[in-house]
Protein backbone atom coordinates (compact mmCIF):
# COMPACT_ATOMS: atom_id res chain seq x y z
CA UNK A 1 -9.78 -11.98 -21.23
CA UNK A 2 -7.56 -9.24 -20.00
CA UNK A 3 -9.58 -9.30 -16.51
CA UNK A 4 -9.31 -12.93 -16.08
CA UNK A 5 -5.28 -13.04 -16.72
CA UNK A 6 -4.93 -11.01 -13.97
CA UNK A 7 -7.01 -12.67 -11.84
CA UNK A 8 -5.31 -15.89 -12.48
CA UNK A 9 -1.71 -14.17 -12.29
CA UNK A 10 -2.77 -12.50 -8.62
CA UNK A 11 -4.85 -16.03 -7.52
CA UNK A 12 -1.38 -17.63 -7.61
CA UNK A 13 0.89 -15.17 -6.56
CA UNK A 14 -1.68 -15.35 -3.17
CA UNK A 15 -1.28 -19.24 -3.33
CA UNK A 16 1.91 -19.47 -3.21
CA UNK A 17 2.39 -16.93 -0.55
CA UNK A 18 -0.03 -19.44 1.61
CA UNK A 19 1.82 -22.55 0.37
CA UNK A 20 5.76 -21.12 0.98
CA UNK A 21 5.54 -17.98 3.76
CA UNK A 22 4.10 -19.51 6.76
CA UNK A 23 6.88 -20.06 9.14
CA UNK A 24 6.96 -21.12 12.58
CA UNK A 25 4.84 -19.16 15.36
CA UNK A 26 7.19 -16.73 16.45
CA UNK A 27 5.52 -13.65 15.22
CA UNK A 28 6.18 -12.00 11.70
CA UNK A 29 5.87 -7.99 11.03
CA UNK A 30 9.29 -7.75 9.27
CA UNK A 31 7.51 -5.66 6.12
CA UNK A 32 9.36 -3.62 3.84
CA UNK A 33 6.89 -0.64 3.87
CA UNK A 34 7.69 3.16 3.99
CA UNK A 35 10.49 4.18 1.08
CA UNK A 36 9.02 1.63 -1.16
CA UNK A 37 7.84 2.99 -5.04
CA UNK A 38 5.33 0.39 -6.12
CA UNK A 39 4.69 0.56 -10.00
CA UNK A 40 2.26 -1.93 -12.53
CA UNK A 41 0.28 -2.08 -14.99
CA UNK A 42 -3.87 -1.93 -13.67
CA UNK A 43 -7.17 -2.27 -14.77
CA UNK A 44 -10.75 -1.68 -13.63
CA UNK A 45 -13.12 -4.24 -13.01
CA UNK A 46 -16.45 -2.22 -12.77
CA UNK A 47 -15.19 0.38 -16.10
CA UNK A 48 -13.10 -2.07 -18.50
CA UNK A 49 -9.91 0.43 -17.99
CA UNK A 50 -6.25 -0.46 -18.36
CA UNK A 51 -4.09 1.57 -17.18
CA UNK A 52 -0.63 2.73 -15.49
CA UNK A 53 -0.28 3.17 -11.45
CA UNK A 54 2.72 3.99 -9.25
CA UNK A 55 2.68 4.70 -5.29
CA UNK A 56 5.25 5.49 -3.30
CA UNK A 57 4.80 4.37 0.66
CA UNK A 58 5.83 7.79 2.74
CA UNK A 59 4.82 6.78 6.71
CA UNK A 60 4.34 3.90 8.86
CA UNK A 61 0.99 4.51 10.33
CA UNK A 62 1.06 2.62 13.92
CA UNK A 63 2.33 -0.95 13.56
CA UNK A 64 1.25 -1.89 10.47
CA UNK A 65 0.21 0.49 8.30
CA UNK A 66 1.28 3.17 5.54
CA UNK A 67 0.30 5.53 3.72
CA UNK A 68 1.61 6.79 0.06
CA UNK A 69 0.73 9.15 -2.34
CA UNK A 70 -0.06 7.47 -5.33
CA UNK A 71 -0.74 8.75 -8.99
CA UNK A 72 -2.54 6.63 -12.30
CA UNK A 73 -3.69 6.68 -15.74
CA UNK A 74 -6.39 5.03 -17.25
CA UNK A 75 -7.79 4.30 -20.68
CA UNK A 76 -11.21 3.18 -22.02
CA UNK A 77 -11.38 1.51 -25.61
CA UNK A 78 -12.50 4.53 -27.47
CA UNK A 79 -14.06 6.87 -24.46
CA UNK A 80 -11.13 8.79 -23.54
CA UNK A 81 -8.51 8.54 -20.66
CA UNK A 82 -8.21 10.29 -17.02
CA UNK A 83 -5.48 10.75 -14.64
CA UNK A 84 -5.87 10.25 -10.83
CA UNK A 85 -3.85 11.63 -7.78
CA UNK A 86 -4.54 10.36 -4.15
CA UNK A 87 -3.91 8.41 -1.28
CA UNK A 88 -3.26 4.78 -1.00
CA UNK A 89 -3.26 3.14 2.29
CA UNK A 90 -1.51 -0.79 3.17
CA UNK A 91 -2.64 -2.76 6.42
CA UNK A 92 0.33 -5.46 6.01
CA UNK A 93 -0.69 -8.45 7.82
CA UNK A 94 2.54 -10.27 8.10
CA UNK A 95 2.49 -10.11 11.75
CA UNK A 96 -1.35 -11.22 12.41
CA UNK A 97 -1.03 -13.62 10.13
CA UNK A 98 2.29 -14.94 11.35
CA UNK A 99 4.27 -14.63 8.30
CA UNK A 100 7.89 -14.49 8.75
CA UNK A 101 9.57 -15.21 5.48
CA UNK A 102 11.32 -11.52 4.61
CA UNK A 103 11.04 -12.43 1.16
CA UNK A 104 7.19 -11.71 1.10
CA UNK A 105 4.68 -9.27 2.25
CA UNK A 106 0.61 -9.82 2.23
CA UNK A 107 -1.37 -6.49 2.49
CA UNK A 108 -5.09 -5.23 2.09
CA UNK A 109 -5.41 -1.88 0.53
CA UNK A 110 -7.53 0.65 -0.34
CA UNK A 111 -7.21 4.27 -2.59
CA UNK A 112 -8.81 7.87 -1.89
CA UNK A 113 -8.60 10.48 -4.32
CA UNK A 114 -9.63 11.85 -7.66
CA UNK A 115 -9.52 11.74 -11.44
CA UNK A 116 -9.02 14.60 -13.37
CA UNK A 117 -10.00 13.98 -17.65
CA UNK A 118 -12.82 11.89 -18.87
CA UNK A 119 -14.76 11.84 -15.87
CA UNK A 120 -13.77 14.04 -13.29
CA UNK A 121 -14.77 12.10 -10.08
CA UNK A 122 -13.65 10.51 -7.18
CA UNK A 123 -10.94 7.97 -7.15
CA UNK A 124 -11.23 4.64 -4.95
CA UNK A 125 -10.17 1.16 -4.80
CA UNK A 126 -9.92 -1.96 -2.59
CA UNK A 127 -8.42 -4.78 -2.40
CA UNK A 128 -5.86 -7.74 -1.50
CA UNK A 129 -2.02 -7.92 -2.17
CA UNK A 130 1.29 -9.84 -1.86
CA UNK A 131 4.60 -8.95 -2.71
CA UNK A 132 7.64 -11.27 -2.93
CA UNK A 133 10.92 -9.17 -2.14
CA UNK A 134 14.00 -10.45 -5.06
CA UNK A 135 16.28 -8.71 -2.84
CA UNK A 136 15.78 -5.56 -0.48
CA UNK A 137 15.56 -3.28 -3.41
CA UNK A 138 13.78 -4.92 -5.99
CA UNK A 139 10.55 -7.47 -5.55
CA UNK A 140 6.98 -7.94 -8.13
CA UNK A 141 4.29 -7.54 -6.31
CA UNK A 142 0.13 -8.05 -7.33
CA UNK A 143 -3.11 -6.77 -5.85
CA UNK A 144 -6.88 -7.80 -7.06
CA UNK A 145 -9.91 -6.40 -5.63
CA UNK A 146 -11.96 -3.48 -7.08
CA UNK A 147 -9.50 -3.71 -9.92
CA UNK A 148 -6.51 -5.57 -10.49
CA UNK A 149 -2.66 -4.50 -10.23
CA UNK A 150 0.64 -6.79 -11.38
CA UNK A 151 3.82 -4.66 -10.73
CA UNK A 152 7.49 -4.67 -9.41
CA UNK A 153 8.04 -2.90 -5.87
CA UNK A 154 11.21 -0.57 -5.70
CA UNK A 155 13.27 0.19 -2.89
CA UNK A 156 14.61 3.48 -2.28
């Protein structure tokens, strides 16, 4: 049930970024990337975990990229927890796919690293994501893909 909320939640926060953030063709790229501390609530779609994850964006990587550091906690219902430390990288494809409303930012991304605690293993993830900026400091922001993220996006 847990799963399927956040698939819903993510499912619109996508449609809506369709529906209200195209704007006319004059290229887009205006995304709020590097000094950004991205924090939500996560779970696992292949493990039944809920968890905690928080990034924080460091570099631009070319045009459109970054890259963060990015650390996480997960539980499973009676088998323990771990903790994970990695990478996370963001392709933000405002620009190719000529959004330019400020107010939002659509992204693929995808984690690198490990988990240390329950099972001590390598860390990785995929997926989709959109956030929608409140202001320059603040915004919520959602990914789905390998698991499932809802969050608010920080500023700094």
């Amino acid at each position: 049930m847990k799963k399927a909320l956040y698939l819903f939640i993510t499912l619109i926060t996508l449609s809506f970024s369709n529906l209200y953030a195209q704007a006319p063709a004059n290229g887009g790229g205006n995304f709020k990337g590097p000094g950004t501390l991205n924090i939500g609530l996560t779970t696992g779609f292949s493990n039944n975990t809920i968890g905690f994850m928080a990034d924080y964006e460091i570099a631009q990587l070319g045009r459109d990229f970054t890259v963060g550091a990015f650390v996480d906690y997960q539980s499973w219902s009676g088998d323990g927890s771990t903790f994970g430390a990695g990478a996370r990288f963001r392709w933000y494809a405002d620009r190719v796919l000529n959004i330019t409303n400020p107010k939002w930012d659509v992204y693929a991304v995808g984690d690198i690293g490990f988990d240390f605690g329950h099972a001590n293993q390598l860390h990785w993830g995929i997926g989709v994501g959109a956030k929608y900026h409140i202001s320059d400091k603040i915004g919520i922001q959602g990914n789905i893909g390998s698991g499932a993220q809802i969050g608010i996006s920080l500023g700094l």
